[in-house]
C-alpha atoms as a PDB file:
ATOM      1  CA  UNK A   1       0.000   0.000   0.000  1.00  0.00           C
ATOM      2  CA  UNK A   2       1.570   3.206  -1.058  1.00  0.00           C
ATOM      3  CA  UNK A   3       1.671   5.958   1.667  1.00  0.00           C
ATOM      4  CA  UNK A   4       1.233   9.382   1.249  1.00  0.00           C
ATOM      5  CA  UNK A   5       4.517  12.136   0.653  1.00  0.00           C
ATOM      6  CA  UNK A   6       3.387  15.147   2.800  1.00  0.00           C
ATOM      7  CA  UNK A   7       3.703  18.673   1.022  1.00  0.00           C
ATOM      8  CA  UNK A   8       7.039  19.678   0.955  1.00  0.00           C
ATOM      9  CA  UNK A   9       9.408  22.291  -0.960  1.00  0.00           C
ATOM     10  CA  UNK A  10      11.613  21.281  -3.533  1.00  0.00           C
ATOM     11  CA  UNK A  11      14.427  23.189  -4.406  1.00  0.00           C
ATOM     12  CA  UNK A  12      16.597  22.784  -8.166  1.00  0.00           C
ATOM     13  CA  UNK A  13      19.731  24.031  -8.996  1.00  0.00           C
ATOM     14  CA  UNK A  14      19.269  24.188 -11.981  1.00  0.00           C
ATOM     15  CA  UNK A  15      22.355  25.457 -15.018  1.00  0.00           C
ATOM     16  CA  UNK A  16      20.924  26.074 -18.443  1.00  0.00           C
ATOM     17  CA  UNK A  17      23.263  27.342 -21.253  1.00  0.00           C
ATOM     18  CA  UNK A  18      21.311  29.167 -23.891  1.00  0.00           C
ATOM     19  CA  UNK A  19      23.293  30.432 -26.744  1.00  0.00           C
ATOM     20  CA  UNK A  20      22.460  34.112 -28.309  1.00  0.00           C
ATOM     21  CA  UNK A  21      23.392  34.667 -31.417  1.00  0.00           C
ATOM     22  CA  UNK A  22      24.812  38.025 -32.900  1.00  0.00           C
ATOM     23  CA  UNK A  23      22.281  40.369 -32.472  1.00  0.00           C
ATOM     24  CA  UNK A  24      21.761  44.161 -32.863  1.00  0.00           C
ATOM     25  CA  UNK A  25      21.026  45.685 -29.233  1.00  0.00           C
ATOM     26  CA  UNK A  26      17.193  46.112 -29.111  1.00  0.00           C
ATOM     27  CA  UNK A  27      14.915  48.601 -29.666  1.00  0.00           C
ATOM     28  CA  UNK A  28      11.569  48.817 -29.940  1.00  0.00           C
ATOM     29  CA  UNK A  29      10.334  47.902 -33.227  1.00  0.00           C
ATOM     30  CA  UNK A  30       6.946  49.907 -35.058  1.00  0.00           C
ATOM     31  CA  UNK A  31       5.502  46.277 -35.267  1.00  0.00           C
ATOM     32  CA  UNK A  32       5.955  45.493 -31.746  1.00  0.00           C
ATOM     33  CA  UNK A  33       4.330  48.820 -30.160  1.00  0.00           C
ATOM     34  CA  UNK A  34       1.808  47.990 -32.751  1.00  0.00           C
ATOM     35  CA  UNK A  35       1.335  45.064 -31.036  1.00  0.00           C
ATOM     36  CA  UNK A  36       1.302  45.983 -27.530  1.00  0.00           C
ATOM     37  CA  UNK A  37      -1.245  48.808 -28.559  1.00  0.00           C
ATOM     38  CA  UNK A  38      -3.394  45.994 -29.982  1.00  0.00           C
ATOM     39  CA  UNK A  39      -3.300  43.752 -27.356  1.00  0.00           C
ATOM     40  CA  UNK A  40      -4.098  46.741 -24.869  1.00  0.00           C
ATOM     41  CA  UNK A  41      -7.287  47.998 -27.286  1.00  0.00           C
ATOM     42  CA  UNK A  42      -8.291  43.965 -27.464  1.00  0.00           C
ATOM     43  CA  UNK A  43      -8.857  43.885 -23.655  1.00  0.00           C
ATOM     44  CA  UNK A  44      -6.153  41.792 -23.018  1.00  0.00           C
ATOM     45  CA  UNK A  45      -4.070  44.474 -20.826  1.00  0.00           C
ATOM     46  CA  UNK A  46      -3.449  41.577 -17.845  1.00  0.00           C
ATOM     47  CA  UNK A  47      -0.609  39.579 -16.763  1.00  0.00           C
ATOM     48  CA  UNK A  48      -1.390  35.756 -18.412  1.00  0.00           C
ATOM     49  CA  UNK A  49       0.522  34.408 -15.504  1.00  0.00           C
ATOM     50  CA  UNK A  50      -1.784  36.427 -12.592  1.00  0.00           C
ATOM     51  CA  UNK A  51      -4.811  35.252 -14.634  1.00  0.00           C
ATOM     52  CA  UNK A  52      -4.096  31.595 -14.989  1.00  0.00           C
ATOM     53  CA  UNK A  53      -4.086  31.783 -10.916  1.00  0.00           C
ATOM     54  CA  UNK A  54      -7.636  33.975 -11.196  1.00  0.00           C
ATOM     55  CA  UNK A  55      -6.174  37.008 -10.966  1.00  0.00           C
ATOM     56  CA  UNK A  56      -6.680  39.392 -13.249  1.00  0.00           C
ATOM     57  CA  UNK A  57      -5.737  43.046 -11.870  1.00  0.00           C
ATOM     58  CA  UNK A  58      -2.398  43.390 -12.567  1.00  0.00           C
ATOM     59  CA  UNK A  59      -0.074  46.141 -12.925  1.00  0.00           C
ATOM     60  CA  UNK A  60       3.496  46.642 -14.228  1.00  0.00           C
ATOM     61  CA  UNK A  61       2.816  44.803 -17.251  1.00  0.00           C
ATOM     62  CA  UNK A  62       5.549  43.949 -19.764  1.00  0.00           C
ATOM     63  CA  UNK A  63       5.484  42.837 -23.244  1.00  0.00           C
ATOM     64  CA  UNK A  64       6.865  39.053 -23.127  1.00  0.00           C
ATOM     65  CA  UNK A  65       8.181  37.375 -26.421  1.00  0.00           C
ATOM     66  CA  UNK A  66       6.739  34.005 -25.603  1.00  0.00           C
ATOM     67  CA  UNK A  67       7.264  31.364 -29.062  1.00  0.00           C
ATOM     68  CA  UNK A  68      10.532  33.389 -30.142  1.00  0.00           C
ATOM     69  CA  UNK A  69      13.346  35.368 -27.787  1.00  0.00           C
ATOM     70  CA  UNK A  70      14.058  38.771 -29.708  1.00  0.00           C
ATOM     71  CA  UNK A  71      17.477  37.767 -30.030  1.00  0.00           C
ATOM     72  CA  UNK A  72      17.111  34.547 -31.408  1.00  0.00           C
ATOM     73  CA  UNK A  73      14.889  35.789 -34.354  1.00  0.00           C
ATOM     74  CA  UNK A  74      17.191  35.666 -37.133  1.00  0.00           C
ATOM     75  CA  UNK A  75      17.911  32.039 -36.173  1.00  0.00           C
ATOM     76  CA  UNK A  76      13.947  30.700 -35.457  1.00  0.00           C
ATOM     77  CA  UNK A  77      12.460  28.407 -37.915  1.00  0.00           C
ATOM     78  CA  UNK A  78       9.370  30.438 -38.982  1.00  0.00           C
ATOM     79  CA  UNK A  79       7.195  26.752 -39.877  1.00  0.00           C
ATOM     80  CA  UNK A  80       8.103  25.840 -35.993  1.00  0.00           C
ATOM     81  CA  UNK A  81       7.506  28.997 -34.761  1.00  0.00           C
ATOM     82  CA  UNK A  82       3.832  29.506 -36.083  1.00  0.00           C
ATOM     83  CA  UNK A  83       3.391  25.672 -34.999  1.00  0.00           C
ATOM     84  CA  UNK A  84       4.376  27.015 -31.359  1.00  0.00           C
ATOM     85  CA  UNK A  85       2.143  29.962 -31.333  1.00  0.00           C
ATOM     86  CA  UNK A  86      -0.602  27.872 -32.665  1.00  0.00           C
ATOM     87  CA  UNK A  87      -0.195  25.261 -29.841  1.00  0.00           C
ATOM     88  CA  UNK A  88      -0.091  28.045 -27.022  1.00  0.00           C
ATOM     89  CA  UNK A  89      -2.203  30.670 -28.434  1.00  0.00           C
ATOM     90  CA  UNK A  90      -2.128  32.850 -26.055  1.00  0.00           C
ATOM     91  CA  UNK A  91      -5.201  35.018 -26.627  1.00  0.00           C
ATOM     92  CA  UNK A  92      -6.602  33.385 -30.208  1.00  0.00           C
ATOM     93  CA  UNK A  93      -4.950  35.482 -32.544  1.00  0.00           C
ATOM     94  CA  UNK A  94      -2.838  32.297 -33.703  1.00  0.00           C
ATOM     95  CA  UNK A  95      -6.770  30.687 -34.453  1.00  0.00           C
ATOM     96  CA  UNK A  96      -8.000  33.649 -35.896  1.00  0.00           C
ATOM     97  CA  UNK A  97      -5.390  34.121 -38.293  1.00  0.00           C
ATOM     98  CA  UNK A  98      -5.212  30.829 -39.171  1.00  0.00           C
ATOM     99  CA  UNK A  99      -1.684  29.370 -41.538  1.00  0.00           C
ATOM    100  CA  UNK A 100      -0.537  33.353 -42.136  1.00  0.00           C
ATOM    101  CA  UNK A 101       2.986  32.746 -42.217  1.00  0.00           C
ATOM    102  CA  UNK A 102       4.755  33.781 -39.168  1.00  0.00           C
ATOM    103  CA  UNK A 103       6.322  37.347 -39.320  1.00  0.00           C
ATOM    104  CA  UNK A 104       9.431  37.554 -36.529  1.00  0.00           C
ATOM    105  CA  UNK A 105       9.571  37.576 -32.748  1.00  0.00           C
ATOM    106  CA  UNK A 106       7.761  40.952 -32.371  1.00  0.00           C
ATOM    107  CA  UNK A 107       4.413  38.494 -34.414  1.00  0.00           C
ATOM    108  CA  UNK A 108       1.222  39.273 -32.038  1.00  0.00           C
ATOM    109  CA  UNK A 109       0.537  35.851 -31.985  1.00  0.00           C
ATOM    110  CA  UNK A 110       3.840  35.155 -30.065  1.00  0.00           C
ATOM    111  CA  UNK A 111       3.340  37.942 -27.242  1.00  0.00           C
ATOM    112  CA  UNK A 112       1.994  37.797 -23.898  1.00  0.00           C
ATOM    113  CA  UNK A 113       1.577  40.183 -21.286  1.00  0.00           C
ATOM    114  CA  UNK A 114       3.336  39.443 -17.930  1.00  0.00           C
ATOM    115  CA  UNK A 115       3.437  41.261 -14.802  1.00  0.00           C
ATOM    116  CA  UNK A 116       7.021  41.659 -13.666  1.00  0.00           C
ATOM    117  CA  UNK A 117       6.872  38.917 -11.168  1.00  0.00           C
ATOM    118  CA  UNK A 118       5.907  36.631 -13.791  1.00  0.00           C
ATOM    119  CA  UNK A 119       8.028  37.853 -16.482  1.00  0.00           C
ATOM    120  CA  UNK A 120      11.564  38.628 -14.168  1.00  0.00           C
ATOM    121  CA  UNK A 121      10.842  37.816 -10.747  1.00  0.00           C
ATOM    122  CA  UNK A 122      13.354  36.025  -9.136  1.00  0.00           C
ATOM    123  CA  UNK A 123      12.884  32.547  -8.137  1.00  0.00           C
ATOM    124  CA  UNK A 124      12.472  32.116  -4.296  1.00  0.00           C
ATOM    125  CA  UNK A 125      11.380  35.778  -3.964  1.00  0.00           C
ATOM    126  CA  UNK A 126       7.066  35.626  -3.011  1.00  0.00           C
ATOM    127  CA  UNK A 127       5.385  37.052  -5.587  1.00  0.00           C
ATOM    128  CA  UNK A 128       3.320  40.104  -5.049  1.00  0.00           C
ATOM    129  CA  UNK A 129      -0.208  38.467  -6.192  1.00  0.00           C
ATOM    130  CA  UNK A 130       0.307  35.235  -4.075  1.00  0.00           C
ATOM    131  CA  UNK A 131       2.569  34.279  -1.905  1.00  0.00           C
ATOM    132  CA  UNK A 132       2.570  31.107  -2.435  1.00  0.00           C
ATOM    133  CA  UNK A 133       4.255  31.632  -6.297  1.00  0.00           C
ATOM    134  CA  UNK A 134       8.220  31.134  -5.549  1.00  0.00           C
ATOM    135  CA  UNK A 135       9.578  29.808  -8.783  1.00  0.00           C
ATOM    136  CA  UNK A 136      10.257  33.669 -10.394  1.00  0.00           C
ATOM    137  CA  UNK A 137       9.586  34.856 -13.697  1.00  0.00           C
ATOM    138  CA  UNK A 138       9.125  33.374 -16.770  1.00  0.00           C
ATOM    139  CA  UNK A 139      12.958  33.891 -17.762  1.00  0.00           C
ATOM    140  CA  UNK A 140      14.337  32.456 -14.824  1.00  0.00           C
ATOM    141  CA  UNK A 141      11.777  28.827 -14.079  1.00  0.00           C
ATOM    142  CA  UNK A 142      11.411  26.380 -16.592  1.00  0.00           C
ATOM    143  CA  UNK A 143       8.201  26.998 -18.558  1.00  0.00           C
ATOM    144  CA  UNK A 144       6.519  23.288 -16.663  1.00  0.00           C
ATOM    145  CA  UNK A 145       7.585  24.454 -13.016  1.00  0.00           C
ATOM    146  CA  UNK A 146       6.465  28.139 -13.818  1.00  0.00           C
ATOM    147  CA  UNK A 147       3.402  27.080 -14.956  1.00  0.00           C
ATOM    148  CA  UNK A 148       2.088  24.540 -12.207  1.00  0.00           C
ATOM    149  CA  UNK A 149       3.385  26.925 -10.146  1.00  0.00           C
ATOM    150  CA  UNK A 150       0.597  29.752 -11.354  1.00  0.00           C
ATOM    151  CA  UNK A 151      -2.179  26.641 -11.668  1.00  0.00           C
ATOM    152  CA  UNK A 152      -1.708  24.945  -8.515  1.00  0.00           C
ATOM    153  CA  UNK A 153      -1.125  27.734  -5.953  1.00  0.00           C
ATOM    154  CA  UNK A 154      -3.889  29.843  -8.299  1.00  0.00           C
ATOM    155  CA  UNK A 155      -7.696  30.562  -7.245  1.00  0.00           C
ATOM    156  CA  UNK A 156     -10.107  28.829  -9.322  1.00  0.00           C
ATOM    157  CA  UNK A 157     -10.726  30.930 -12.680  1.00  0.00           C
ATOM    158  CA  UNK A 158     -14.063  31.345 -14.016  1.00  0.00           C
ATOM    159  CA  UNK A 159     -13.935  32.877 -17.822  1.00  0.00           C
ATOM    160  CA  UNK A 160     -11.787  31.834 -20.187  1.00  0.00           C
ATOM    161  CA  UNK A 161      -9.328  34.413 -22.006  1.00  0.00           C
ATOM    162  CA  UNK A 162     -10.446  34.021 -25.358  1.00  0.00           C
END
């Protein structure tokens, strides 16, 4: 008979080596604010993270490029990258627009709004929202951990985002 593992926290070292190719230093691109502008007008001016835990005031929002990194845009696979923001669809636009061929990172179907916790908090640090979120931002948890972490800890949601 298997007995039960109380709750507990687990803590992971955890080294990942991500390369990043040459790449001009950023700035703000006319599609991008486009974007953001869009996204704002479209009603979707939320942190995804805060609302997949039923939370859905949220402040200090940034602009997070969630199928392809900025810097990694000249080297992305546009086929894989549209399969990607299919798959997650964020907030439908992948659905609505259907096979469009991808466009680059700054694509509107590949950005999601994240509150700083959830975009660059770091791990360990209680998140503003709910305490009970420790594993950071988005750039700093793998995507599984980062995500039970919002779903499991989260209040129970009751409309969908789409």
């Amino acid at each position: 008979m298997a007995t039960e593992i109380p709750a507990h926290m687990l803590s992971l070292t955890v080294h990942v080596p991500e390369w990043v190719p040459t790449h001009a230093r950023r700035t703000e691109s006319a599609t991008f604010a486009h974007n953001r502008q869009r996204l704002l007008d479209d009603g979707y001016g939320y942190c995804w993270g805060c609302w997949l835990g039923g939370i859905k005031n949220t402040t200090d929002l940034q602009l997070h490029h969630g199928v392809v990194e900025w810097a990694t845009n000249n080297e992305a696979n546009p086929a894989a990258a549209l399969r990607v923001a299919q798959w997650l669809d964020f907030y439908g636009y992948a659905k609505a627009m259907g096979d469009t061929p991808w466009t680059d990172a700054d694509d509107i179907r590949g950005l999601v709004f994240l509150c700083a916790d959830c975009h660059t908090g770091q791990p360990g640090i209680q998140h503003k929202r709910n305490e009970r979120w420790l594993s950071g931002g988005i750039h700093y948890a793998p995507f599984p951990i980062w995500l039970a972490d919002r779903i499991a800890a989260g209040r129970e949601e009751t409309a969908a985002p789409v």
